[in-house]
Protein backbone atom coordinates (compact mmCIF):
# COMPACT_ATOMS: atom_id res chain seq x y z
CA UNK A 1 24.98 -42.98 -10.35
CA UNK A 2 21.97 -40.63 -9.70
CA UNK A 3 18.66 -41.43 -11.13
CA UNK A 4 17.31 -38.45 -13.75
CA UNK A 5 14.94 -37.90 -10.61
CA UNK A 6 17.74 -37.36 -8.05
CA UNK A 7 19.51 -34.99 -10.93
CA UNK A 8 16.77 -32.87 -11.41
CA UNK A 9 16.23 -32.24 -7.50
CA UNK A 10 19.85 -31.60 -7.00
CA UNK A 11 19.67 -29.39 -10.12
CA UNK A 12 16.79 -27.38 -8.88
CA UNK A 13 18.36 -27.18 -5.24
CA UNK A 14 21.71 -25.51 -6.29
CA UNK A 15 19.41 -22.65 -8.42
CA UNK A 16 17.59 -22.10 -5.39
CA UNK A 17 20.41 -21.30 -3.15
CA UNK A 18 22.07 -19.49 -5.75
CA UNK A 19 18.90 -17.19 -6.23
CA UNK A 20 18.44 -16.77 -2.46
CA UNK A 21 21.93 -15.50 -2.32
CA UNK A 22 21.64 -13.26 -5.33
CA UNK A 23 18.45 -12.04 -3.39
CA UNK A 24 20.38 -11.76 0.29
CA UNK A 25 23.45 -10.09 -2.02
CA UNK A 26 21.17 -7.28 -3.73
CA UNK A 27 19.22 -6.68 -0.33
CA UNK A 28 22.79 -6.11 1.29
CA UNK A 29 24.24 -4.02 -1.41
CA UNK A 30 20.99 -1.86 -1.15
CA UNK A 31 21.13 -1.56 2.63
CA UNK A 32 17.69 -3.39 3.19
CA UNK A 33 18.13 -4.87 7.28
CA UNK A 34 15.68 -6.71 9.13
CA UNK A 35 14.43 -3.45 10.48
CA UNK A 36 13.01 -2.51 7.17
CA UNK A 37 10.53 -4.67 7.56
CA UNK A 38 10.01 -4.36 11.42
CA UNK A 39 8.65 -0.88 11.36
CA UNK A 40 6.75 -1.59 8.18
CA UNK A 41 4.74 -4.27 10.68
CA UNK A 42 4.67 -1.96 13.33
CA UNK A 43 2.72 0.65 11.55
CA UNK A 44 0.36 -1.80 10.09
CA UNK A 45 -0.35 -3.08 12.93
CA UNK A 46 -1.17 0.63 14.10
CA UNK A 47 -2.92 1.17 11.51
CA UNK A 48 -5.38 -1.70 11.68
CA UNK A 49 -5.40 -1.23 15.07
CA UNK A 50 -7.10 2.46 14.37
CA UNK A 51 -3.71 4.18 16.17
CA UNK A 52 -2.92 6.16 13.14
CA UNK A 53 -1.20 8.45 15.05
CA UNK A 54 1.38 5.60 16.23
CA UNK A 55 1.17 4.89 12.53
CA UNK A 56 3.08 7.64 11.76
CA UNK A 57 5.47 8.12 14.85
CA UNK A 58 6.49 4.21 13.65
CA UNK A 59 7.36 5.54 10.03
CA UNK A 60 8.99 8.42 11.31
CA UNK A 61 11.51 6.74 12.90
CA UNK A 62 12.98 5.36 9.41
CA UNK A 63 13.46 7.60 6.31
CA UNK A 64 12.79 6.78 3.28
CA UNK A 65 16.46 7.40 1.18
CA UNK A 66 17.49 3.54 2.04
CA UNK A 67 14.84 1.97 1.29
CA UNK A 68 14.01 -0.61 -1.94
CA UNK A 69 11.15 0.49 -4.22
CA UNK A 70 8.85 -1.52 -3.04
CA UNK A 71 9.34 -1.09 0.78
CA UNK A 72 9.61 2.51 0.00
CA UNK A 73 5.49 1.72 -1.25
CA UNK A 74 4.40 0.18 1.68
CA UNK A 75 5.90 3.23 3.52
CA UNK A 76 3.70 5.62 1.79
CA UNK A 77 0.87 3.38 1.62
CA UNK A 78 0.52 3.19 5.71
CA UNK A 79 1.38 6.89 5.69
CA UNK A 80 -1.55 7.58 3.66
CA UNK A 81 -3.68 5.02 5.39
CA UNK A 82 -2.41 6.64 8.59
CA UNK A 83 -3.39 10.17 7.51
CA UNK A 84 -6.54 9.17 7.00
CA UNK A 85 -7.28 7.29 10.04
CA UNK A 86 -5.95 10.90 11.45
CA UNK A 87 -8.19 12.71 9.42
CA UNK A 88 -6.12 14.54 7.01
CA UNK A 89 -6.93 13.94 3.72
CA UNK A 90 -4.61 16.33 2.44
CA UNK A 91 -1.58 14.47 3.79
CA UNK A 92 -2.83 11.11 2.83
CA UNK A 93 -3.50 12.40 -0.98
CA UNK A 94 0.15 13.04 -1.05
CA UNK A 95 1.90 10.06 0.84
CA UNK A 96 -0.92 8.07 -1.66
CA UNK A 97 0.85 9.77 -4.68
CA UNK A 98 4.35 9.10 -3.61
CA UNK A 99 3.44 5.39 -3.25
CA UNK A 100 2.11 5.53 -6.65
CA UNK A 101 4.95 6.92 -7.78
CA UNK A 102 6.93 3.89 -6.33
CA UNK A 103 5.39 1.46 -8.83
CA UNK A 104 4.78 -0.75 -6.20
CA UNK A 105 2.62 -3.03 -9.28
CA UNK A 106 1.65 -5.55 -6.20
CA UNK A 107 -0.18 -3.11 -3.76
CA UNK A 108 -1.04 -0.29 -6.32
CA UNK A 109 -4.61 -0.90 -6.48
CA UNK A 110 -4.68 0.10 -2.84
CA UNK A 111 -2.93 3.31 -3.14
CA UNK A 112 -4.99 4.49 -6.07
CA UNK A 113 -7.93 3.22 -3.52
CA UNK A 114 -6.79 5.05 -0.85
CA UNK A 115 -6.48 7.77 -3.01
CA UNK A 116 -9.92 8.07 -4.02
CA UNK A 117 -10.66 8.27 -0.13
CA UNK A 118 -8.81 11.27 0.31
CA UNK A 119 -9.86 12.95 -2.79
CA UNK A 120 -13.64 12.15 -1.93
CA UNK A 121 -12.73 13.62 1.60
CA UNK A 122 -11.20 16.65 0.05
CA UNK A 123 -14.25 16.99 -1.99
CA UNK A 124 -12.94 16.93 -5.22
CA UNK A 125 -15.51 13.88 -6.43
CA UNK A 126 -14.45 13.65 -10.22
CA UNK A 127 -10.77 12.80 -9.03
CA UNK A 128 -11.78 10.27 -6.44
CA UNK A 129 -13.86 8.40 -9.21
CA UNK A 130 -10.88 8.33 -11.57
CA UNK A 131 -8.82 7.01 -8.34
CA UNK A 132 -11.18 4.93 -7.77
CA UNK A 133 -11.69 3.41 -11.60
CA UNK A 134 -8.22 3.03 -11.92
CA UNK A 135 -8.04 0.65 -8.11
CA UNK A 136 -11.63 -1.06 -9.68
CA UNK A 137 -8.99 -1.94 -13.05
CA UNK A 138 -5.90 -2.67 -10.77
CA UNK A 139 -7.59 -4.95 -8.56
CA UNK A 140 -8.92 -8.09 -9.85
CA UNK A 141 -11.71 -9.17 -8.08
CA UNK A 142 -11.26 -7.19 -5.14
CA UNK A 143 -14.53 -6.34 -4.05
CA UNK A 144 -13.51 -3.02 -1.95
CA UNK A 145 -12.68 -0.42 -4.83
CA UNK A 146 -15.59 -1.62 -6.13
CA UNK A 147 -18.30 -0.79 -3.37
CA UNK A 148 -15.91 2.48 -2.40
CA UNK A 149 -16.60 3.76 -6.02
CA UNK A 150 -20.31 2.84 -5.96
CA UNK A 151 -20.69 4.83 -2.14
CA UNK A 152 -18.68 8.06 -4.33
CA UNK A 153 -20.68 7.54 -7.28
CA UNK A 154 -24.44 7.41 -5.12
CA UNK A 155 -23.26 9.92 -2.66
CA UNK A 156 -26.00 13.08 -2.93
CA UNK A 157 -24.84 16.71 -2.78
CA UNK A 158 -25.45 17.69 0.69
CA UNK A 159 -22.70 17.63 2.96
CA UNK A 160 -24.31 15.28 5.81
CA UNK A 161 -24.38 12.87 2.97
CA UNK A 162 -20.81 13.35 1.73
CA UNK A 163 -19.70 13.00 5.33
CA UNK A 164 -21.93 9.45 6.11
CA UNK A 165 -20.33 8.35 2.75
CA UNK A 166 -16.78 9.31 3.58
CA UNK A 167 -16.97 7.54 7.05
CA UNK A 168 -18.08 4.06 5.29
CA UNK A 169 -15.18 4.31 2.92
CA UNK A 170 -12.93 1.55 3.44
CA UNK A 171 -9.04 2.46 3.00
CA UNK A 172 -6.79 -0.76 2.25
């Protein structure tokens, strides 16, 4: 006879399999694939790299119709990170709001971040604090929101100052 010890771990074995296969079952009813994730590292890796061009021809290569909210997040998130390693703010505000609009509750902070980057770069200040205030509230104690939204905050009027500013920005 097993000991209430043994029953327990055999207990809490069999609900771990059965939740990894409920997990491998949803991910294969949704179409997720290894690949999903390959190409996600890819383009980080790009990205951190400062290739932000080879960023984007990584996400490219996979649309985003098959993929699960959250990967379909990180997609947007190194697209918008991407853009603005490219230097278009424009594009990065709007792969920053279609990550939003994933709900991605892990990694939002980031894209609201992010978001406040491209706004500042865009020049529309007001928007990139309110970005920024919402990535300072999303992100714990994340120190990063916090010193981008102090740099957009002190930043003076003239545009060799918005530009020094915008270059110390750090995108996440």
């Amino acid at each position: 006879m097993l000991n209430k010890h043994m029953q327990r771990f055999a207990l809490r074995t069999v609900y771990m399999a059965f939740g990894a296969l409920v997990a491998i079952t949803a991910n294969a009813e949704q179409g997720h694939e290894g690949h999903d994730i390959v190409y996600l590292n890819s383009a980080l890796k790009a990205v951190r790299s400062g290739d932000g061009a080879g960023a984007l021809a990584f996400l490219s290569q996979q649309g985003e119709e098959n993929l699960c909210p959250t990967h379909k997040a990180q997609h947007f998130g190194l697209a918008c990170r991407a853009h603005l390693a490219t230097g278009d703010a424009s594009a990065a505000r709007s792969a920053c709001a279609r990550a939003i609009e994933s709900h991605d509750v892990r990694g939002n902070w980031r894209h609201y971040n992010n978001l406040g980057i491209a706004e500042f770069q865009l020049g529309n200040t007001a928007a990139a604090v309110q970005a920024l205030e919402t990535a300072v509230l999303q992100s714990g104690t994340v120190a990063t929101p916090r010193k981008n939204l102090a740099a957009v905050r002190g930043a003076g009027a003239g545009d060799a100052q918005v530009q020094q500013v915008a270059a110390r920005l750090q995108a996440r």
